[in-house]
C-alpha atoms as a PDB file:
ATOM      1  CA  UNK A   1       7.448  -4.054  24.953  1.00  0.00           C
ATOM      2  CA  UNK A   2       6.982  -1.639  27.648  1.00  0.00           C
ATOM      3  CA  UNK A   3       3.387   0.170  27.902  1.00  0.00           C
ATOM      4  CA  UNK A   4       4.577   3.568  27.108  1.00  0.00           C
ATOM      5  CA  UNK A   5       6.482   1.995  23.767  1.00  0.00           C
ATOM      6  CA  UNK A   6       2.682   0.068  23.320  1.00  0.00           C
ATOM      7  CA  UNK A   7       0.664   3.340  23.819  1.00  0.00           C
ATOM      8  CA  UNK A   8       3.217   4.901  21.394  1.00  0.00           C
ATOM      9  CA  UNK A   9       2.269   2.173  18.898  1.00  0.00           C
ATOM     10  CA  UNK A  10      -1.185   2.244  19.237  1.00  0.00           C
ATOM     11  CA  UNK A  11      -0.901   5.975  18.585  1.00  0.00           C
ATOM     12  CA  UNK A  12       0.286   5.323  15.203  1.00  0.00           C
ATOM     13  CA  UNK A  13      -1.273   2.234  14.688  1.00  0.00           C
ATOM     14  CA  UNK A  14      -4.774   4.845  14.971  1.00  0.00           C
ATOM     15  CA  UNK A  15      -3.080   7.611  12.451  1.00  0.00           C
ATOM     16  CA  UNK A  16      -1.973   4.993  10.029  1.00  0.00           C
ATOM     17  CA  UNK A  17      -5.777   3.644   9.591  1.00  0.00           C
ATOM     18  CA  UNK A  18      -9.422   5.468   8.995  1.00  0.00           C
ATOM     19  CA  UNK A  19     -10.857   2.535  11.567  1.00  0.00           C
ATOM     20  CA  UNK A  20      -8.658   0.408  14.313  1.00  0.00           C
ATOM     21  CA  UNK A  21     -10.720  -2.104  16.035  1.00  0.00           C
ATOM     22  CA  UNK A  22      -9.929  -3.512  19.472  1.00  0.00           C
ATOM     23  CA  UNK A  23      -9.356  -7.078  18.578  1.00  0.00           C
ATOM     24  CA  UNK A  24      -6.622  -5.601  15.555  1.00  0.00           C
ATOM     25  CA  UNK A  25      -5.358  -3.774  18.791  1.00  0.00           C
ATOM     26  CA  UNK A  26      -5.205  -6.766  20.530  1.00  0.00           C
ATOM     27  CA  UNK A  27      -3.624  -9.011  18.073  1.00  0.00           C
ATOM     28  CA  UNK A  28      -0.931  -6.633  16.934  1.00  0.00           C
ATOM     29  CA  UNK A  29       0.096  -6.107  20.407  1.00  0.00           C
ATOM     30  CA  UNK A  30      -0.683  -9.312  21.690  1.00  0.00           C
ATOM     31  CA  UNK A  31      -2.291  -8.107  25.034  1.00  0.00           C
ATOM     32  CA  UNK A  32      -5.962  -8.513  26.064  1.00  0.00           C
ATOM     33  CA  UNK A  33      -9.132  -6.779  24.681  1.00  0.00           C
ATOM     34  CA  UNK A  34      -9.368  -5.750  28.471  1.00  0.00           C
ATOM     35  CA  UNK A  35      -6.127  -4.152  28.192  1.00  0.00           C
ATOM     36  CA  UNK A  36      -6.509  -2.137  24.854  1.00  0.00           C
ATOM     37  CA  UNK A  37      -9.515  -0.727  26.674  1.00  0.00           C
ATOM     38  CA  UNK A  38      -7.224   0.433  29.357  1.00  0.00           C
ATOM     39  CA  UNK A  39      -4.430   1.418  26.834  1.00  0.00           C
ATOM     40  CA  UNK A  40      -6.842   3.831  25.153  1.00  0.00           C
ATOM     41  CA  UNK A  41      -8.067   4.999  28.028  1.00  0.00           C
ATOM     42  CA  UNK A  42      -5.222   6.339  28.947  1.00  0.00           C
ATOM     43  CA  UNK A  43      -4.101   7.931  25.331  1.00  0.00           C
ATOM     44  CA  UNK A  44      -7.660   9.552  25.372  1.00  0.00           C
ATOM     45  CA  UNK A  45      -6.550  10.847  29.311  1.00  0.00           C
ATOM     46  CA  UNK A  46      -2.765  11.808  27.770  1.00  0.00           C
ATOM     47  CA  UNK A  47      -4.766  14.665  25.479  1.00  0.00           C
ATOM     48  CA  UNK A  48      -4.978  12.716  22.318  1.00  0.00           C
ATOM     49  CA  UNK A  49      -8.728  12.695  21.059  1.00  0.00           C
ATOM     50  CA  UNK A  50      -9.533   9.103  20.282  1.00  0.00           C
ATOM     51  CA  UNK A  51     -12.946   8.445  19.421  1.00  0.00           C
ATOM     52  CA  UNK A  52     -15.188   5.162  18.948  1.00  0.00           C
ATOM     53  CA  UNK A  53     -17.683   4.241  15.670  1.00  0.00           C
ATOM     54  CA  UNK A  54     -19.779   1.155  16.603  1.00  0.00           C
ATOM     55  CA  UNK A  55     -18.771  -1.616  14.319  1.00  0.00           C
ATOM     56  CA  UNK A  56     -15.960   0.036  12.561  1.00  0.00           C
ATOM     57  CA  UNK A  57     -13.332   0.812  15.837  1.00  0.00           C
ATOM     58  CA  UNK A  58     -11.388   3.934  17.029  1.00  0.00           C
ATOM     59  CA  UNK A  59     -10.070   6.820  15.505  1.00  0.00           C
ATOM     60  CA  UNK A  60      -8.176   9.653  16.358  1.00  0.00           C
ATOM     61  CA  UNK A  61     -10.277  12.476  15.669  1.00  0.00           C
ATOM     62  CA  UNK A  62      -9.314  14.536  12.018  1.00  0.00           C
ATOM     63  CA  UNK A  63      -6.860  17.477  12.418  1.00  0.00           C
ATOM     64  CA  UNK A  64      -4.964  16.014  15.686  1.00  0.00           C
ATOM     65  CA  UNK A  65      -1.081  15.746  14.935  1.00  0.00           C
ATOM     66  CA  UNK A  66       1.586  14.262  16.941  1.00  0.00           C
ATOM     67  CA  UNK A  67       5.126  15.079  16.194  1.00  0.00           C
ATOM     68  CA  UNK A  68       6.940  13.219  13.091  1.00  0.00           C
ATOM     69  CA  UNK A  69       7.842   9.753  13.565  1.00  0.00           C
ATOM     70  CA  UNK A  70      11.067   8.275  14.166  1.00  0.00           C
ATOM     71  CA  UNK A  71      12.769   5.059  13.099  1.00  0.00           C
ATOM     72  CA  UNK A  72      14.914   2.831  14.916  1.00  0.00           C
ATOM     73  CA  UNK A  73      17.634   1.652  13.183  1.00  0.00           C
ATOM     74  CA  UNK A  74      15.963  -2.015  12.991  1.00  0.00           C
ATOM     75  CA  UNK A  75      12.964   0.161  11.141  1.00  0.00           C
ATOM     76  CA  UNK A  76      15.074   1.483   8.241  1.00  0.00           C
ATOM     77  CA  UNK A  77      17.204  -1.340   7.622  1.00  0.00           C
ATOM     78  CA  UNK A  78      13.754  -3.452   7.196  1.00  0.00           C
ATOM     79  CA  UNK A  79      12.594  -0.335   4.748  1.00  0.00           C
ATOM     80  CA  UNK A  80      15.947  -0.512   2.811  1.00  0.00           C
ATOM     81  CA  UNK A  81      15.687  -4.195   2.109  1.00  0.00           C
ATOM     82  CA  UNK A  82      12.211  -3.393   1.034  1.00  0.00           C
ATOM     83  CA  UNK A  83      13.844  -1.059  -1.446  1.00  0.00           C
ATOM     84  CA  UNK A  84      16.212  -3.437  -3.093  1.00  0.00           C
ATOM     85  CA  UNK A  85      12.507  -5.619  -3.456  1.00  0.00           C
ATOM     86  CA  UNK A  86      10.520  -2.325  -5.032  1.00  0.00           C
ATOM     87  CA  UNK A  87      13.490  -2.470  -7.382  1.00  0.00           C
ATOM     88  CA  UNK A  88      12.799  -5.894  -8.850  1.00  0.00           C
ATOM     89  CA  UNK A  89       9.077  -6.153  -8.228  1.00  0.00           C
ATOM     90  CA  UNK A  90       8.050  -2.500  -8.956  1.00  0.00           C
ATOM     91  CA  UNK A  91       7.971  -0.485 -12.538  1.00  0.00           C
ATOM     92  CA  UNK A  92       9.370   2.335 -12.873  1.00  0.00           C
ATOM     93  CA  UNK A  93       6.614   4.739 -11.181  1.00  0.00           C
ATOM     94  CA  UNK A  94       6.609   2.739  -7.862  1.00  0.00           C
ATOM     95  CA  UNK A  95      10.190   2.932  -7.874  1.00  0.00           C
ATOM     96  CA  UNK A  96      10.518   6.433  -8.179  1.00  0.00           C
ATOM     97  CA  UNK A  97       8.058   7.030  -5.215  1.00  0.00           C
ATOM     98  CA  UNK A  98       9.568   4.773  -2.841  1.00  0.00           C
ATOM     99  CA  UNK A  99      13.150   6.141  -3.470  1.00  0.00           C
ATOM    100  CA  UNK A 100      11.937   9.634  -2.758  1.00  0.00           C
ATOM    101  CA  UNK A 101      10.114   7.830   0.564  1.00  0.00           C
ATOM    102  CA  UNK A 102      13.618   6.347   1.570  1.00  0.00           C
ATOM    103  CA  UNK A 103      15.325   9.519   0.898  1.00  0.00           C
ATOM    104  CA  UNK A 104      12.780  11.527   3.267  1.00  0.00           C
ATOM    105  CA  UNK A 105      13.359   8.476   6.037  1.00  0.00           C
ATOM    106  CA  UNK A 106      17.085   8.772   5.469  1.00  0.00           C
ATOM    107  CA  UNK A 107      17.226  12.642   6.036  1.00  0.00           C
ATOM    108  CA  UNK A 108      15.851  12.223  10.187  1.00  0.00           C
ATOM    109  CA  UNK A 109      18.076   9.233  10.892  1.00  0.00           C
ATOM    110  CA  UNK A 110      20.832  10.074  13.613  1.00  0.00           C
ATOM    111  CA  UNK A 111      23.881  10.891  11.648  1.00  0.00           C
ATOM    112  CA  UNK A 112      25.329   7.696  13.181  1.00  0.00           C
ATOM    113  CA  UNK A 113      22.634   5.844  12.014  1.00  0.00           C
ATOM    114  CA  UNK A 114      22.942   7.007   8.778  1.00  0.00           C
ATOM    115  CA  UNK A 115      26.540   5.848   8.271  1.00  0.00           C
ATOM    116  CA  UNK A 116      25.254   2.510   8.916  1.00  0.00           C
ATOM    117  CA  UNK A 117      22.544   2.530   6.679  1.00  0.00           C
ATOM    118  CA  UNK A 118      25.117   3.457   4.078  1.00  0.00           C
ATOM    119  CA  UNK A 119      26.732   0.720   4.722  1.00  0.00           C
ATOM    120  CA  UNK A 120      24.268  -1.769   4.682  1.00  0.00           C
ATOM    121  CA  UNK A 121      23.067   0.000   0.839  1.00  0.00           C
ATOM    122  CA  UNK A 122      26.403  -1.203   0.057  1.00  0.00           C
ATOM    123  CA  UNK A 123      26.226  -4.611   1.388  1.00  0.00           C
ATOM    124  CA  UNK A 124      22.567  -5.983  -0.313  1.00  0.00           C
ATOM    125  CA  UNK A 125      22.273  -7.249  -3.770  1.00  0.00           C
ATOM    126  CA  UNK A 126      18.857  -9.029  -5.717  1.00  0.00           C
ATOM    127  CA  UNK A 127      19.791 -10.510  -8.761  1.00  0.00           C
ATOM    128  CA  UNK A 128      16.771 -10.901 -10.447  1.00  0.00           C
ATOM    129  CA  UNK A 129      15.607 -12.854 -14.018  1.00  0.00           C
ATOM    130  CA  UNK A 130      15.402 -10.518 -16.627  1.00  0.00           C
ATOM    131  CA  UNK A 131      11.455 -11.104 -17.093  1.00  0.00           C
ATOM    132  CA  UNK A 132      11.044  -9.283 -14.032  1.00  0.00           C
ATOM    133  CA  UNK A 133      12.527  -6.150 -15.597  1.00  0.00           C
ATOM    134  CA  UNK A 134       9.270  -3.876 -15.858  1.00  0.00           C
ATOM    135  CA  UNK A 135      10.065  -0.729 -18.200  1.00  0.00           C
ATOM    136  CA  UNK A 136       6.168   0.384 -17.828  1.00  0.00           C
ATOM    137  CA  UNK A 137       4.840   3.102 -15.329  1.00  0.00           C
ATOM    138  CA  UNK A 138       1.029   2.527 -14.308  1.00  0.00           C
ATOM    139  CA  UNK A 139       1.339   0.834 -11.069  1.00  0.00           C
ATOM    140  CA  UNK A 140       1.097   4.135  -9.424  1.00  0.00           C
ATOM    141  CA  UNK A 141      -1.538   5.767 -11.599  1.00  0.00           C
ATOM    142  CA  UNK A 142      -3.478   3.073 -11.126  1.00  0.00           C
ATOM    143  CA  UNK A 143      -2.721   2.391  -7.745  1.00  0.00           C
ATOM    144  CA  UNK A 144      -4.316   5.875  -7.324  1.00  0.00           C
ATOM    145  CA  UNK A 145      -7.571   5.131  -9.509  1.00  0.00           C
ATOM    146  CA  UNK A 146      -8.223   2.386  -6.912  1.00  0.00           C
ATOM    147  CA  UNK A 147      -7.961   4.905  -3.786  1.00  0.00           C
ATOM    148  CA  UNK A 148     -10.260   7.352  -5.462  1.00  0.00           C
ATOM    149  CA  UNK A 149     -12.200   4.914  -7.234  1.00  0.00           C
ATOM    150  CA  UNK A 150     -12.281   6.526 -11.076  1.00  0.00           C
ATOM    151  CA  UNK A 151     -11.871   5.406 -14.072  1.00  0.00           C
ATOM    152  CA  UNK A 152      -9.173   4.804 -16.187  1.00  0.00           C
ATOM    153  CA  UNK A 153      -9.056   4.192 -20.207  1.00  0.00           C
ATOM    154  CA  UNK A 154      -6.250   1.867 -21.616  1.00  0.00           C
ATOM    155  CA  UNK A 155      -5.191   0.860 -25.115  1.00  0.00           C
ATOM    156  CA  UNK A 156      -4.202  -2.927 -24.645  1.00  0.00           C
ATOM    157  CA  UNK A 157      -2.903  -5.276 -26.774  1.00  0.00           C
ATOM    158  CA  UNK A 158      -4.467  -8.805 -26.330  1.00  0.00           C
ATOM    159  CA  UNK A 159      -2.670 -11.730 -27.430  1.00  0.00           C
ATOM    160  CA  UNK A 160      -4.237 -12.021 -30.924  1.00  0.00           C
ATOM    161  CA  UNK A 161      -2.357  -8.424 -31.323  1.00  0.00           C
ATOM    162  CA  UNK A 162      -4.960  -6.343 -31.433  1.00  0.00           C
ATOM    163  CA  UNK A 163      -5.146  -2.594 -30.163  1.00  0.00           C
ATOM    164  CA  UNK A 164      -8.258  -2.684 -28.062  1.00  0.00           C
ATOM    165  CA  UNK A 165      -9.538   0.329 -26.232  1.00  0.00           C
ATOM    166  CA  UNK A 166     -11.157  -0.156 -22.818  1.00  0.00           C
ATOM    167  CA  UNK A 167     -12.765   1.673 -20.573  1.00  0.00           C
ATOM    168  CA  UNK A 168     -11.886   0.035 -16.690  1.00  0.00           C
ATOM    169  CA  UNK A 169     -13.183   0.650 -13.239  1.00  0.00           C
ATOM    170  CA  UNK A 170      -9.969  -0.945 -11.505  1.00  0.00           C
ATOM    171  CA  UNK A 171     -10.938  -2.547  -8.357  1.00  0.00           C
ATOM    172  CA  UNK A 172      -7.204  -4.399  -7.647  1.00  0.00           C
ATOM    173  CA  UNK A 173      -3.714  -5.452  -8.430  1.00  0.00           C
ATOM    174  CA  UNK A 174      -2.232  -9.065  -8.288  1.00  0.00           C
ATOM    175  CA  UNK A 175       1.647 -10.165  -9.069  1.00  0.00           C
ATOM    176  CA  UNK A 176       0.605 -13.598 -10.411  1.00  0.00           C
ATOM    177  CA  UNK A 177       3.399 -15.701 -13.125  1.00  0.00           C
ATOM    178  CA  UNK A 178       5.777 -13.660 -12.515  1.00  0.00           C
ATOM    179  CA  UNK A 179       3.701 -10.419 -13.789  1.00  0.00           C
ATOM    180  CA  UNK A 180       1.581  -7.559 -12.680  1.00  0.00           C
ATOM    181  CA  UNK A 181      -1.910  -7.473 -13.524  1.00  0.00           C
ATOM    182  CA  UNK A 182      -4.811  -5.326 -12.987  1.00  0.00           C
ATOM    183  CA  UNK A 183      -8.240  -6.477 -12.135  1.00  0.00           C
ATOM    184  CA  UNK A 184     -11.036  -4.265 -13.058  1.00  0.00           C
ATOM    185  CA  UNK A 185     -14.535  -4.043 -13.992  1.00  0.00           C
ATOM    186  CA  UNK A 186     -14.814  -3.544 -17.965  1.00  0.00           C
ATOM    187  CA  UNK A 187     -17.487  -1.643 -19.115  1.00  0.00           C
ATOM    188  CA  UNK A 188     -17.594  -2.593 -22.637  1.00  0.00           C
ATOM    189  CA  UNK A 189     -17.684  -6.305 -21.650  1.00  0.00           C
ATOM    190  CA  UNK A 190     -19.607  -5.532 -18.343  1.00  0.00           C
ATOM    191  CA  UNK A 191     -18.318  -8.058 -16.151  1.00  0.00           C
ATOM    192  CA  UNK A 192     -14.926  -8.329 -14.700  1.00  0.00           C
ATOM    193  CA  UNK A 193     -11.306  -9.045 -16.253  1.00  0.00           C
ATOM    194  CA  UNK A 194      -8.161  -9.657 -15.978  1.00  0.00           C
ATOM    195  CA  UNK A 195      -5.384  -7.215 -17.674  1.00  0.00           C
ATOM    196  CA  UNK A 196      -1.593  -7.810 -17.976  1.00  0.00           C
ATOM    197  CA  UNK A 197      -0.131  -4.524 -17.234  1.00  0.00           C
ATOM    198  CA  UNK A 198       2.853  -5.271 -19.248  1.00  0.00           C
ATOM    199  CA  UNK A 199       0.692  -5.603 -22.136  1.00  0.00           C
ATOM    200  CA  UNK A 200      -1.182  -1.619 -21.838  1.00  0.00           C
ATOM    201  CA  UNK A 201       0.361   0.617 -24.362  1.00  0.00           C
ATOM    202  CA  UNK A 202      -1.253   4.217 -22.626  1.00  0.00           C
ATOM    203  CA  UNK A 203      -2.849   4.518 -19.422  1.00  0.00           C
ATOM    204  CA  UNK A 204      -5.475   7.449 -19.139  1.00  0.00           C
ATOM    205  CA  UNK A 205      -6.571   8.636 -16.070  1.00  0.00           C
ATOM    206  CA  UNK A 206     -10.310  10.308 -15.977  1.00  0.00           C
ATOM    207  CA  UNK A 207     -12.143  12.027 -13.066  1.00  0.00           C
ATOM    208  CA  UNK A 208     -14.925   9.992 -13.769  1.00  0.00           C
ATOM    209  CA  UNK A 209     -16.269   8.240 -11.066  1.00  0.00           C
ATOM    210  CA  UNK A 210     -17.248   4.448 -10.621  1.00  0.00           C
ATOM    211  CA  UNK A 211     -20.472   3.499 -12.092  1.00  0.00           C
ATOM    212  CA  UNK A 212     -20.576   0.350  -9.913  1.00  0.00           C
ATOM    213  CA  UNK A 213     -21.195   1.282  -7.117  1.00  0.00           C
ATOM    214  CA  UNK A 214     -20.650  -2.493  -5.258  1.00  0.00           C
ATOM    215  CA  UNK A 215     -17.744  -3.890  -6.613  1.00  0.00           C
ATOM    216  CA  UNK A 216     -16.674  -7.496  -5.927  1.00  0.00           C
ATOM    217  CA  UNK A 217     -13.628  -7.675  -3.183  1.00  0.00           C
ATOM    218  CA  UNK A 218     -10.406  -8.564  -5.504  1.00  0.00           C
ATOM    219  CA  UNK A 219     -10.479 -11.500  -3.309  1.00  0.00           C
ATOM    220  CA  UNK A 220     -13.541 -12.811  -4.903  1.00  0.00           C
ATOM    221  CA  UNK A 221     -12.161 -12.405  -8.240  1.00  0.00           C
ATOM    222  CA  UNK A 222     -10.713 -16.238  -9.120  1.00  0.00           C
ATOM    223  CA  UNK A 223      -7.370 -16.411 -11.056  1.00  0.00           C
ATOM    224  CA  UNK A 224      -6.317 -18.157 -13.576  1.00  0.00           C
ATOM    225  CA  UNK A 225      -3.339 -19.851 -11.406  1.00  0.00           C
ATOM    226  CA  UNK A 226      -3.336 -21.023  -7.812  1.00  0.00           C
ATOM    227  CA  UNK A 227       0.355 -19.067  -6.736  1.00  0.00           C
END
C-alpha cells in the first residue's frame, strides 16, 4: 500500500471509531508506531482536525466530514458474500437492514462495476440446515438497547413452558449451538443470564436507562458450551 492509500485508510479508520490508538494504527497497517506518528502528522497538516485523548487515542474532531466513501470492486464483492451470510445467520430485522445497506453501496458503484456485482449475486449460493431458519426480529432492537444501554422487557418461554416476564439490561449477543442468544443482566433474578432469542415471544423496548451502572464485559460471562 502506497502512503497516500494508508493516510486514506487511517482517515476512515479515525471516522469509523470514537478512539483509534497508535498501536491499532500500527497493527492494521503494519508500519511502525514511529510512522503512524508521521502519518498523522501529516493528515492533521492536510486540514483534517485530528486530535489526541491520553489513554484512549486519536480522533477526528466532531462535525469534520470528508466526502462519501468509495468501494473497490474487491470491497463489495467481500460485502455481498457477507450478505448471502446475514441471510442464514441473521433474523429477519438484521436482514432487512443490511439489504437496504447493500442497496445504498450498490447505487455509487461504477456502472461497470455494477454489472459485475450482478453477476456475482447470481453466481453465490448458502444452503443452509433448516434450524438456522430464524422467523424472529429482535436482533436489531436489541442490538440497539446495547448501544444506548436501556432496558428492554421480554415475555419468554423457558423450557418448562412457562410465560415468564423479565425485565433485562442486555449487555451482549452470542451465536452459540447453532442459536442466537442474548446475555443480559436480569433484574428480577439480579445476576446475569442467558436468553435464547428464539424462545422470546415480544420484545419491548423502554427508555429506561441501565441501573447497573458497571456491567461485566460479555466476555466475562462463561457459556454453557466451549464453540
Amino acid at each position: 500500500m502506497n502512503r497516500v492509500d494508508r493516510l486514506f485508510g487511517i482517515v476512515t479508520l479515525l471516522q469509523s471509531r470514537k478512539f483509534v490508538s497508535a498501536e491499532r494504527i500500527s497493527e492494521k497497517f503494519e508500519i511502525s508506531v514511529r510512522t503512524v506518528y508521521r502519518d498523522i502528522k501529516a493528515i492533521g497538516e492536510a486540514g483534517i482536525p485530528v486530535s489526541f485523548e491520553p489513554n484512549k487515542g486519536y480522533f477526528i474532531i466532531p462535525g469534520y466530514f470528508t466526502p462519501p466513501v468509495s468501494f473497490t470492486l474487491e470491497e463489495a464483492n467481500a460485502l455481498l458474500l457477507s450478505q448471502s451470510l446475514i441471510g442464514g445467520f441473521g433474523d429477519r430485522s438484521i436482514q432487512a437492514t443490511f439489504d437496504n445497506a447493500i442497496t445504498k453501496i450498490r447505487s455509487v458503484l461504477k456502472q461497470v462495476d455494477k454489472e459485475k456485482i450482478a453477476i456475482l449475486d447470481e453466481s453465490i449460493k448458502l444452503q443452509l440446515p433448516e434450524r438456522l431458519t430464524f422467523e424472529f426480529e429482535y436482533l436489531a432492537q436489541i442490538q440497539h438497547a446495547i448501544t444506548e444501554q436501556t432496558q428492554i422487557k421480554i415475555t419468554y418461554q423457558s423450557l418448562k413452558d412457562e410465560r415468564l416476564e423479565r425485565t433485562i439490561e442486555p449487555i451482549g449477543l452470542v451465536f452459540y449451538a447453532f442459536s442466537w442468544h442474548l446475555i443480559g443482566y436480569c433484574q428480577l433474578r439480579k445476576d446475569y443470564r442467558d436468553f435464547k432469542v428464539e424462545r422470546i415471544k415480544a420484545l419491548r423496548k423502554t427508555t429506561s436507562p441501565f441501573e447497573v451502572s458497571d456491567h461485566i464485559p460479555l466476555s466475562a460471562y462463561k457459556l454453557p458450551v466451549n464453540y
